[in-house]
C-alpha atoms as a PDB file:
ATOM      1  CA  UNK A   1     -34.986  43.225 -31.431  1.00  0.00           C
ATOM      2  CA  UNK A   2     -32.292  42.594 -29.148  1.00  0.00           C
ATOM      3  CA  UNK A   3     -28.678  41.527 -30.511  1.00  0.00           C
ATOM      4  CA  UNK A   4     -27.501  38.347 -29.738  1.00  0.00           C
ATOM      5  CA  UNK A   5     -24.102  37.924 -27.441  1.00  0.00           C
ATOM      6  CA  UNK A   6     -21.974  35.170 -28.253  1.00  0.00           C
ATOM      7  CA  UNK A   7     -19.136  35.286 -26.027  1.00  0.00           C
ATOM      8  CA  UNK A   8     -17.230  31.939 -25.455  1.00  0.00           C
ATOM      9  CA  UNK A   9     -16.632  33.301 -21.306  1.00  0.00           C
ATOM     10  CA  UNK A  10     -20.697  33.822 -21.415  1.00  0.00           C
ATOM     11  CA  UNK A  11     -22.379  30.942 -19.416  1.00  0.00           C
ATOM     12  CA  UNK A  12     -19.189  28.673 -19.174  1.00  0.00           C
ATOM     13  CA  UNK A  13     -19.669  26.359 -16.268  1.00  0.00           C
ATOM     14  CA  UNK A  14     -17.275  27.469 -13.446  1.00  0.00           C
ATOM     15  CA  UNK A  15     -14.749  24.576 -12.624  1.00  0.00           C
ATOM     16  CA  UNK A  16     -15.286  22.442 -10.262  1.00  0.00           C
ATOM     17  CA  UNK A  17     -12.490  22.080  -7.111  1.00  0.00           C
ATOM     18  CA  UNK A  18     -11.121  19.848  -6.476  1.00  0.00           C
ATOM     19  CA  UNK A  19     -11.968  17.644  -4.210  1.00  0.00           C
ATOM     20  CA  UNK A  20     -10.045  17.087  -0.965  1.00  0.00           C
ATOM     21  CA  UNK A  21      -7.622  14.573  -0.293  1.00  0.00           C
ATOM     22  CA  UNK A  22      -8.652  11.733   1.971  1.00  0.00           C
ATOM     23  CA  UNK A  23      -7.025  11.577   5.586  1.00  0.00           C
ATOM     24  CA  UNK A  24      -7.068   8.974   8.134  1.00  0.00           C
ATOM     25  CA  UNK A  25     -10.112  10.657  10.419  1.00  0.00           C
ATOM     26  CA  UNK A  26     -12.014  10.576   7.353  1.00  0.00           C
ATOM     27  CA  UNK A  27     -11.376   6.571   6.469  1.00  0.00           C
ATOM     28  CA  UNK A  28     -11.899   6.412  10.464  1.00  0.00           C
ATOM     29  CA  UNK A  29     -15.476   8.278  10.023  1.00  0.00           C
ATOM     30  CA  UNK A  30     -16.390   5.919   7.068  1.00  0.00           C
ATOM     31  CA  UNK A  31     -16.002   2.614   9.348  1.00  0.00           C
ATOM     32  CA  UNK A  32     -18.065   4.212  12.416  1.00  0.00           C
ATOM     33  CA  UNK A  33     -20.518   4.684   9.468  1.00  0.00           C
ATOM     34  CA  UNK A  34     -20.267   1.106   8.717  1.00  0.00           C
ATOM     35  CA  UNK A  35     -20.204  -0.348  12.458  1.00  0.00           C
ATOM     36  CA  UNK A  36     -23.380   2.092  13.191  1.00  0.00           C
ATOM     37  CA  UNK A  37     -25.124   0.298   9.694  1.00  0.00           C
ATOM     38  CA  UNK A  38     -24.243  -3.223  10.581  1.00  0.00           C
ATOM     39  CA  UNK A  39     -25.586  -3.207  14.186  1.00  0.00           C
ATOM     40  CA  UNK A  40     -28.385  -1.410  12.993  1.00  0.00           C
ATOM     41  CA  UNK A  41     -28.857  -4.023  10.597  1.00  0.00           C
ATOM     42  CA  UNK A  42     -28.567  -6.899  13.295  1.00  0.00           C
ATOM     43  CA  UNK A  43     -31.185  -5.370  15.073  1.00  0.00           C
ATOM     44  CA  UNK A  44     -33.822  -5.407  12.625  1.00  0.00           C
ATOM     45  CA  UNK A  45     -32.955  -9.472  12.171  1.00  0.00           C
ATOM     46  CA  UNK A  46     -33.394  -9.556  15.429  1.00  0.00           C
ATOM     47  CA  UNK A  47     -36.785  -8.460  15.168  1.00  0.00           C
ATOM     48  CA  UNK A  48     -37.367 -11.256  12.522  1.00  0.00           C
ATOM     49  CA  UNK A  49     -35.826 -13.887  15.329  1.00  0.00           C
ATOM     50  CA  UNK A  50     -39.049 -12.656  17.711  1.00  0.00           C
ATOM     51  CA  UNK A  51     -41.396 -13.481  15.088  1.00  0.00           C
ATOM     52  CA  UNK A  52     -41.291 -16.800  15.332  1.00  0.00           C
ATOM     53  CA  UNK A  53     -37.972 -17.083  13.335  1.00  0.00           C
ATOM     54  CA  UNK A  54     -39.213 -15.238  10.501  1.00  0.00           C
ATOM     55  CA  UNK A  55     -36.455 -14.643   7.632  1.00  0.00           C
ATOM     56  CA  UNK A  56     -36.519 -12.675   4.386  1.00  0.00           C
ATOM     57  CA  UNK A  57     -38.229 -14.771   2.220  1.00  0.00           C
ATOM     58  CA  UNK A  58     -40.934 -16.758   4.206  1.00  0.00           C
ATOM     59  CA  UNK A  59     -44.522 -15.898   3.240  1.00  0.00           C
ATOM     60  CA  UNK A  60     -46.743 -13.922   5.358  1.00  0.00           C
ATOM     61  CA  UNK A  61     -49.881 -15.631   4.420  1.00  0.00           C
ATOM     62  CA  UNK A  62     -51.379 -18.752   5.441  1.00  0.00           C
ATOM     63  CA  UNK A  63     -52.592 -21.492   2.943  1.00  0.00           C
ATOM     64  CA  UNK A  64     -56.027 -19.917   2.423  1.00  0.00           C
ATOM     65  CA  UNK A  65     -54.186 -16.434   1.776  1.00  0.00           C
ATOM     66  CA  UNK A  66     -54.964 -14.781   4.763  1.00  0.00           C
ATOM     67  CA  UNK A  67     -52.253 -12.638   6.508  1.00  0.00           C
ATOM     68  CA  UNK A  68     -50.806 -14.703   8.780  1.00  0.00           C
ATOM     69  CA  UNK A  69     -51.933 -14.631  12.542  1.00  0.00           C
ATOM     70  CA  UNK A  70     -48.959 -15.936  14.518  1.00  0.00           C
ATOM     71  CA  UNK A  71     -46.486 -13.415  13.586  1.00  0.00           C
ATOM     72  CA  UNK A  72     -47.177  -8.918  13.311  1.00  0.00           C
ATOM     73  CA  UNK A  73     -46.817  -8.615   9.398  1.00  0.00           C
ATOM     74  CA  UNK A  74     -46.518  -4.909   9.889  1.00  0.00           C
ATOM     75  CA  UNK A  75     -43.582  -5.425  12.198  1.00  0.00           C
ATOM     76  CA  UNK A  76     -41.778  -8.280   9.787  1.00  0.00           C
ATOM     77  CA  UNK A  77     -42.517  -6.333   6.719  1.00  0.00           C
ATOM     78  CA  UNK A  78     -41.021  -2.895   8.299  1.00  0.00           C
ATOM     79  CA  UNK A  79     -37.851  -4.932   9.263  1.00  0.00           C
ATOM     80  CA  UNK A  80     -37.191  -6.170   5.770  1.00  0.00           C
ATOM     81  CA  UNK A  81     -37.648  -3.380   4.276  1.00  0.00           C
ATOM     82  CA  UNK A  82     -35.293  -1.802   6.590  1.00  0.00           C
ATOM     83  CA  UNK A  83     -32.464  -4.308   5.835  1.00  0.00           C
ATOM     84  CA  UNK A  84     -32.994  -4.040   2.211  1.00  0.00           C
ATOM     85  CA  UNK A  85     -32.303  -0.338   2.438  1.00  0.00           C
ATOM     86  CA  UNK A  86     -29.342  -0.723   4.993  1.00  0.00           C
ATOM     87  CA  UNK A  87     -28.123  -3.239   3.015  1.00  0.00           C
ATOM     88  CA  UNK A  88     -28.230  -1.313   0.227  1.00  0.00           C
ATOM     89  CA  UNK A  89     -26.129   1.428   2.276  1.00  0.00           C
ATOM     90  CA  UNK A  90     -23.814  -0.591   3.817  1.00  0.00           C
ATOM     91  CA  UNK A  91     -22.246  -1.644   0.116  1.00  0.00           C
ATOM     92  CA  UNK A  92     -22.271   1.812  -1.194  1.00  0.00           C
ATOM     93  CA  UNK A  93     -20.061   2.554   2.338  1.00  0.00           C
ATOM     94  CA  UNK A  94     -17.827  -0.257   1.634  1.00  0.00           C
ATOM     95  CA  UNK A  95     -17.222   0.896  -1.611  1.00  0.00           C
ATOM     96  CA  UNK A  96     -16.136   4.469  -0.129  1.00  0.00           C
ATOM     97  CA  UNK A  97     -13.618   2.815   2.337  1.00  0.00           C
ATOM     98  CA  UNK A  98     -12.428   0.730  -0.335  1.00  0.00           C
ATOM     99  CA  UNK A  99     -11.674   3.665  -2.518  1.00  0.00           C
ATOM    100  CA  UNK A 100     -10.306   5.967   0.986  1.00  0.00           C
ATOM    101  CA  UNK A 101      -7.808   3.093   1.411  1.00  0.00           C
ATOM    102  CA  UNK A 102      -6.758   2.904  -2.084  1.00  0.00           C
ATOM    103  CA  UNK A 103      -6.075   6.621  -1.878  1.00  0.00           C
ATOM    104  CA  UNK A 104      -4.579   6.584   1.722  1.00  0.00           C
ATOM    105  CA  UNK A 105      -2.026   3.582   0.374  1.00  0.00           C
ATOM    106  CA  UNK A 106      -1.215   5.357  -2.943  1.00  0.00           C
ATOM    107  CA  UNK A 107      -0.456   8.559  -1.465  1.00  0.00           C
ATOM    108  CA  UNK A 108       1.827   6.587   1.620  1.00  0.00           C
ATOM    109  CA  UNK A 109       4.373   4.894  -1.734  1.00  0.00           C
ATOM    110  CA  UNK A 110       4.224   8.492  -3.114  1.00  0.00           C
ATOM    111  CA  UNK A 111       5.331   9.885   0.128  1.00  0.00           C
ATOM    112  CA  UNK A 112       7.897   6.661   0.253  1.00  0.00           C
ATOM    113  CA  UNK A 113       9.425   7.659  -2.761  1.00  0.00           C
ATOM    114  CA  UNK A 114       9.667  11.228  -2.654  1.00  0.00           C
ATOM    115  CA  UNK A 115      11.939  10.078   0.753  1.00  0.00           C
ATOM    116  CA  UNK A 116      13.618   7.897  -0.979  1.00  0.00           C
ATOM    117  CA  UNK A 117      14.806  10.361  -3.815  1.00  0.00           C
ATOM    118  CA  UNK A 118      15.321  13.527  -0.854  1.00  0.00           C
ATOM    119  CA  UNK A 119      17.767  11.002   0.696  1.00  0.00           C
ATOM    120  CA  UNK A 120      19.261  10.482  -2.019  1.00  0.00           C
ATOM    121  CA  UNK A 121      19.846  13.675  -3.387  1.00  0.00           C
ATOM    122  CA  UNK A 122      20.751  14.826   0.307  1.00  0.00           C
ATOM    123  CA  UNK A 123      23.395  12.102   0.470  1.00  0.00           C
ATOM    124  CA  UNK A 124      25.181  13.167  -3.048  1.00  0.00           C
ATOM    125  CA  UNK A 125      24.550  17.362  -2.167  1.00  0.00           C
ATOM    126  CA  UNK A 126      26.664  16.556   1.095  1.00  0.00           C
ATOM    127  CA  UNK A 127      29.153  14.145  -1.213  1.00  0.00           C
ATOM    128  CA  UNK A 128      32.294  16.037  -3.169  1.00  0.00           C
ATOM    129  CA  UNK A 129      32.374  16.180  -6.280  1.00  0.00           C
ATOM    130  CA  UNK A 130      33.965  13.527  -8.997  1.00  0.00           C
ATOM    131  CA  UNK A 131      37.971  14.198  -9.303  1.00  0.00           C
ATOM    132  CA  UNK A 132      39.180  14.984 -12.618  1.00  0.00           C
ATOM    133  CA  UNK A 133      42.894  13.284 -11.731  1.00  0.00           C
ATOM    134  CA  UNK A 134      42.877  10.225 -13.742  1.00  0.00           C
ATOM    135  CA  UNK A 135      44.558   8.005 -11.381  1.00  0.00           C
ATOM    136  CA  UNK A 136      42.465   8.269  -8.577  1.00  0.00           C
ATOM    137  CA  UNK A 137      42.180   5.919  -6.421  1.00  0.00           C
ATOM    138  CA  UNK A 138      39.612   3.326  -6.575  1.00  0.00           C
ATOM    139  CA  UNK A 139      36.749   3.222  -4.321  1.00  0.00           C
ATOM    140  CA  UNK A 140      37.644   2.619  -0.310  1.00  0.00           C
ATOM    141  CA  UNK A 141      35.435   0.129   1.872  1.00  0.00           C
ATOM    142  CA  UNK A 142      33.970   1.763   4.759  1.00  0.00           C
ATOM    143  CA  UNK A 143      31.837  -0.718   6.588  1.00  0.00           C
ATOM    144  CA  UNK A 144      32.035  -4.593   7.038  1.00  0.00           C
ATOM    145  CA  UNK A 145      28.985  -6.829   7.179  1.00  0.00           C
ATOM    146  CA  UNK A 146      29.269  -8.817  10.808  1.00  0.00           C
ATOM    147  CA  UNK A 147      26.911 -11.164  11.083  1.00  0.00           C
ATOM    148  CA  UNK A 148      23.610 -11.992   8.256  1.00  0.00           C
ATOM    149  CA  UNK A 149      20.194 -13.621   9.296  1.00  0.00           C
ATOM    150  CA  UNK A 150      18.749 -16.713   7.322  1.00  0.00           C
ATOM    151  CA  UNK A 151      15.766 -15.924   5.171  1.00  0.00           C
ATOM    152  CA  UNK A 152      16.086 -11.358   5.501  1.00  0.00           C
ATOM    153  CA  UNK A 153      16.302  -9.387   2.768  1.00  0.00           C
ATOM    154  CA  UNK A 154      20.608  -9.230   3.048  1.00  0.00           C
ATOM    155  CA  UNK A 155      20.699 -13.036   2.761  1.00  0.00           C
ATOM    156  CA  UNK A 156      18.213 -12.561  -0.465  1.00  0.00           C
ATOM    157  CA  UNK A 157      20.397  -9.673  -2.052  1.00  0.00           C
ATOM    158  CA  UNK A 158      23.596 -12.244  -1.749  1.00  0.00           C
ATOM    159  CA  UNK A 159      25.020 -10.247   1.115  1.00  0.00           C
ATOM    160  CA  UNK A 160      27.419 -12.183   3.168  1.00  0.00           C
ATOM    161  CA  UNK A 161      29.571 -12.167   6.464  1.00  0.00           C
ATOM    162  CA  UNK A 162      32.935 -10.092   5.627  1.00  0.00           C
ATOM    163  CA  UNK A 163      31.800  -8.281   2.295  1.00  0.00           C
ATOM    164  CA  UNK A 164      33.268  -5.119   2.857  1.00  0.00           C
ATOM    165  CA  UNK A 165      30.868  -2.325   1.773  1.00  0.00           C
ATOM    166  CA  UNK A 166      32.356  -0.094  -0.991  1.00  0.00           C
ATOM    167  CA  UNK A 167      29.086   1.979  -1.873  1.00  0.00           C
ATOM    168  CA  UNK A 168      25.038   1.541   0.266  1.00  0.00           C
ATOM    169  CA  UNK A 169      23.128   3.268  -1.951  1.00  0.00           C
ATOM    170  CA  UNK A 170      24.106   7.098  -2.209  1.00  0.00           C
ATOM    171  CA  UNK A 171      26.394   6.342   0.692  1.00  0.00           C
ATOM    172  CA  UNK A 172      30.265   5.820   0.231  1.00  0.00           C
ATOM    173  CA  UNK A 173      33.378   6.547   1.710  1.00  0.00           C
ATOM    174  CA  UNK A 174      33.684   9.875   0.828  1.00  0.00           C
ATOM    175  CA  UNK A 175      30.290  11.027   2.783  1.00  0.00           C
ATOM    176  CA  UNK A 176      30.519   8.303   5.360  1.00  0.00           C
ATOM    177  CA  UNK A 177      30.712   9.460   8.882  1.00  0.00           C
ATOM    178  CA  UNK A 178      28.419   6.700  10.943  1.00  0.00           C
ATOM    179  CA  UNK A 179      26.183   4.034  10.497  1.00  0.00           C
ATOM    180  CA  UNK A 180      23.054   6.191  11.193  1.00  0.00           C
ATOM    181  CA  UNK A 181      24.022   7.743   7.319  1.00  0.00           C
ATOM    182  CA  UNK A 182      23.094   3.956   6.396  1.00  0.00           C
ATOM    183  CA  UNK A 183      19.859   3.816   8.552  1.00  0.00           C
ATOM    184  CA  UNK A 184      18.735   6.678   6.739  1.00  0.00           C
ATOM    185  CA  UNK A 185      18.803   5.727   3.812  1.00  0.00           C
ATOM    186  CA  UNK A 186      17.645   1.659   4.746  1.00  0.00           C
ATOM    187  CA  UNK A 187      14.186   3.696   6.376  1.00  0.00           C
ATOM    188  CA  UNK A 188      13.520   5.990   3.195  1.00  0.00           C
ATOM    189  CA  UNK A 189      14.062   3.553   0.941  1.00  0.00           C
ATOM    190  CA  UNK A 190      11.669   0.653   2.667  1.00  0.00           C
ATOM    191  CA  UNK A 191      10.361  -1.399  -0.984  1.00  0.00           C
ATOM    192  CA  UNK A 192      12.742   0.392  -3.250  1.00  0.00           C
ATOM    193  CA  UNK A 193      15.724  -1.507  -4.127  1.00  0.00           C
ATOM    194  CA  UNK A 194      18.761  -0.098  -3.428  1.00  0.00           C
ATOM    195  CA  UNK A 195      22.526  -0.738  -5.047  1.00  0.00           C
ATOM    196  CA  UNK A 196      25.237  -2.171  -2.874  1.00  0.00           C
ATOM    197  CA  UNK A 197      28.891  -2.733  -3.962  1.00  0.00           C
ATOM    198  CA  UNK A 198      30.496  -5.022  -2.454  1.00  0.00           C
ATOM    199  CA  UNK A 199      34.570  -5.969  -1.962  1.00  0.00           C
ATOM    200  CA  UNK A 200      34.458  -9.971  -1.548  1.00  0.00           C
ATOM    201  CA  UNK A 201      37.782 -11.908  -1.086  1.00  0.00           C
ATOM    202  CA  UNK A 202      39.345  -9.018  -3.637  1.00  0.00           C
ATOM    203  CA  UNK A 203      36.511  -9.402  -6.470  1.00  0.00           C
ATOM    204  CA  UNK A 204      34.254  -6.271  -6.238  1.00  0.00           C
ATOM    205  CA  UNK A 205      30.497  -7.216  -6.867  1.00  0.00           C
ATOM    206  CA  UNK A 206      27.366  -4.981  -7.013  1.00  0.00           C
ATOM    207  CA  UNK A 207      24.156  -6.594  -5.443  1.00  0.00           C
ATOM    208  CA  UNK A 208      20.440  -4.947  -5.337  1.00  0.00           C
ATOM    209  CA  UNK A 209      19.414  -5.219  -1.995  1.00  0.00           C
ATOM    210  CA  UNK A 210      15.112  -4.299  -0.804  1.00  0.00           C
ATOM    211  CA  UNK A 211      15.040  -2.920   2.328  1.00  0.00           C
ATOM    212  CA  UNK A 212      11.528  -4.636   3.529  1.00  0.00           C
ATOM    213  CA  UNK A 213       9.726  -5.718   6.869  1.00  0.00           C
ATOM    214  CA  UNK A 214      10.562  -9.556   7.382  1.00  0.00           C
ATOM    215  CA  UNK A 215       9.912 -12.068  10.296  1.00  0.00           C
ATOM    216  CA  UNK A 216      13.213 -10.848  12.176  1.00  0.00           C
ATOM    217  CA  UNK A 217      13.919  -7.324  13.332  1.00  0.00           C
ATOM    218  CA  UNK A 218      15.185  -4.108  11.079  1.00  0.00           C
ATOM    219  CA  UNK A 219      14.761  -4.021   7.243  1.00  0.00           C
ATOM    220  CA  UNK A 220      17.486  -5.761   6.468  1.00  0.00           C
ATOM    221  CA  UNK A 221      18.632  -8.590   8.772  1.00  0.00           C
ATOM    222  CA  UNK A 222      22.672  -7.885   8.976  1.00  0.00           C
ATOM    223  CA  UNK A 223      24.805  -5.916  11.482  1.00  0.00           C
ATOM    224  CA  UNK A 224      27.256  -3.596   9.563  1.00  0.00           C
ATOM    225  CA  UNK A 225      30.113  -2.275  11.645  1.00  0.00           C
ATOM    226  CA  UNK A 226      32.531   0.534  10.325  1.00  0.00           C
ATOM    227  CA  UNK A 227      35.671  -0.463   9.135  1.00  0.00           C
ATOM    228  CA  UNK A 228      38.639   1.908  11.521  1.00  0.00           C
ATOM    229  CA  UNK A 229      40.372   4.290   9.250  1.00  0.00           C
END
């Protein structure tokens, strides 16, 4: 009689991989799926059309119960059955885009805030450190806001013409050297809000501004211009 292994490695389902992730070609493969389905669906209604308008649901018998004589039952019954079944496809497909797109969108904020935090962290690497003198001076402006546009996301943060910008996020006047350190940090941070102090007639305020895509041009609406040192 032969002994019995039990060995908790012994017929253990391998793991599965995982699967994939979704890319744009595949998303684009899904909808020429789709497009193929519904013309192939129009088609077989078209064949209905010939037969004397025949839908779905109208009966192919006449009154006594004989199979109908004006119209190819063969023909009309094929085509139904056909849409049923493409039908049937063509919502399982949908489904699949649905979920590519949900992927494809999650993935893109991901992406969007990894940026966001590599800007950051970029922006204070390339900053010097805090002083230790305790009377150091207070934080210099190093930009002026110019000019705002009605109804962008700087007139909704409370921005207005003159503030004079002490701090944009990770960007101050210790790592400022041009307005494209601003842009930077305005494109990787697109949805995220982002802190902006503020010197306004001598009162310093801190506002959250959202960089976002609005009816106007840019993310934000304003002109900044650097203050000369």
């Amino acid at each position: 009689m032969s002994e019995r292994r039990n060995s908790g490695d012994e017929g253990a389902s391998p793991s599965r991989p995982r699967p994939a992730p979704v890319t744009i070609s595949d998303v684009q493969e899904l909808v020429r799926r789709k497009d193929e389905i519904e013309a192939q669906i129009k088609a077989y209604y078209d064949v209905l059309e010939d037969q004397k308008g025949v839908g779905m649901n109208e009966p192919l018998v006449d009154i006594e119960g004989y199979p109908r004589s004006d119209v190819d039952v063969y023909q009309v019954r094929t085509a139904r059955h056909n849409i049923i079944c493409l039908q049937n496809d063509h919502k399982a497909l949908m489904k699949q885009v649905e979920e590519a797109l949900h992927q494809l969108h999650a993935r893109g904020k991901e992406k969007q805030a990894r940026d966001a935090a590599e800007a950051q962290h970029e922006a204070l690497r390339q900053s010097p450190g805090p002083s230790l003198d305790p009377n150091q001076r207070p934080p210099q402006p190093f930009a002026r806001v110019n000019s705002i546009s009605p109804g962008s996301p700087a007139n909704n943060a409370g921005l207005q013409v003159g503030d004079e910008i002490l701090e944009f996020g990770s960007v101050n006047a210790h790592n400022f050297q041009n307005l494209q350190n601003i842009g930077t940090v305005v494109q990787h941070s697109e949805g995220h809000p982002l802190n902006v102090t503020v010197l306004r007639r001598g009162e310093r305020l801190q506002l959250r501004l959202v960089p976002a895509r609005w009816s106007g041009k840019g993310l934000l609406g304003c002109n900044i211009i650097p203050l000369q040192r």
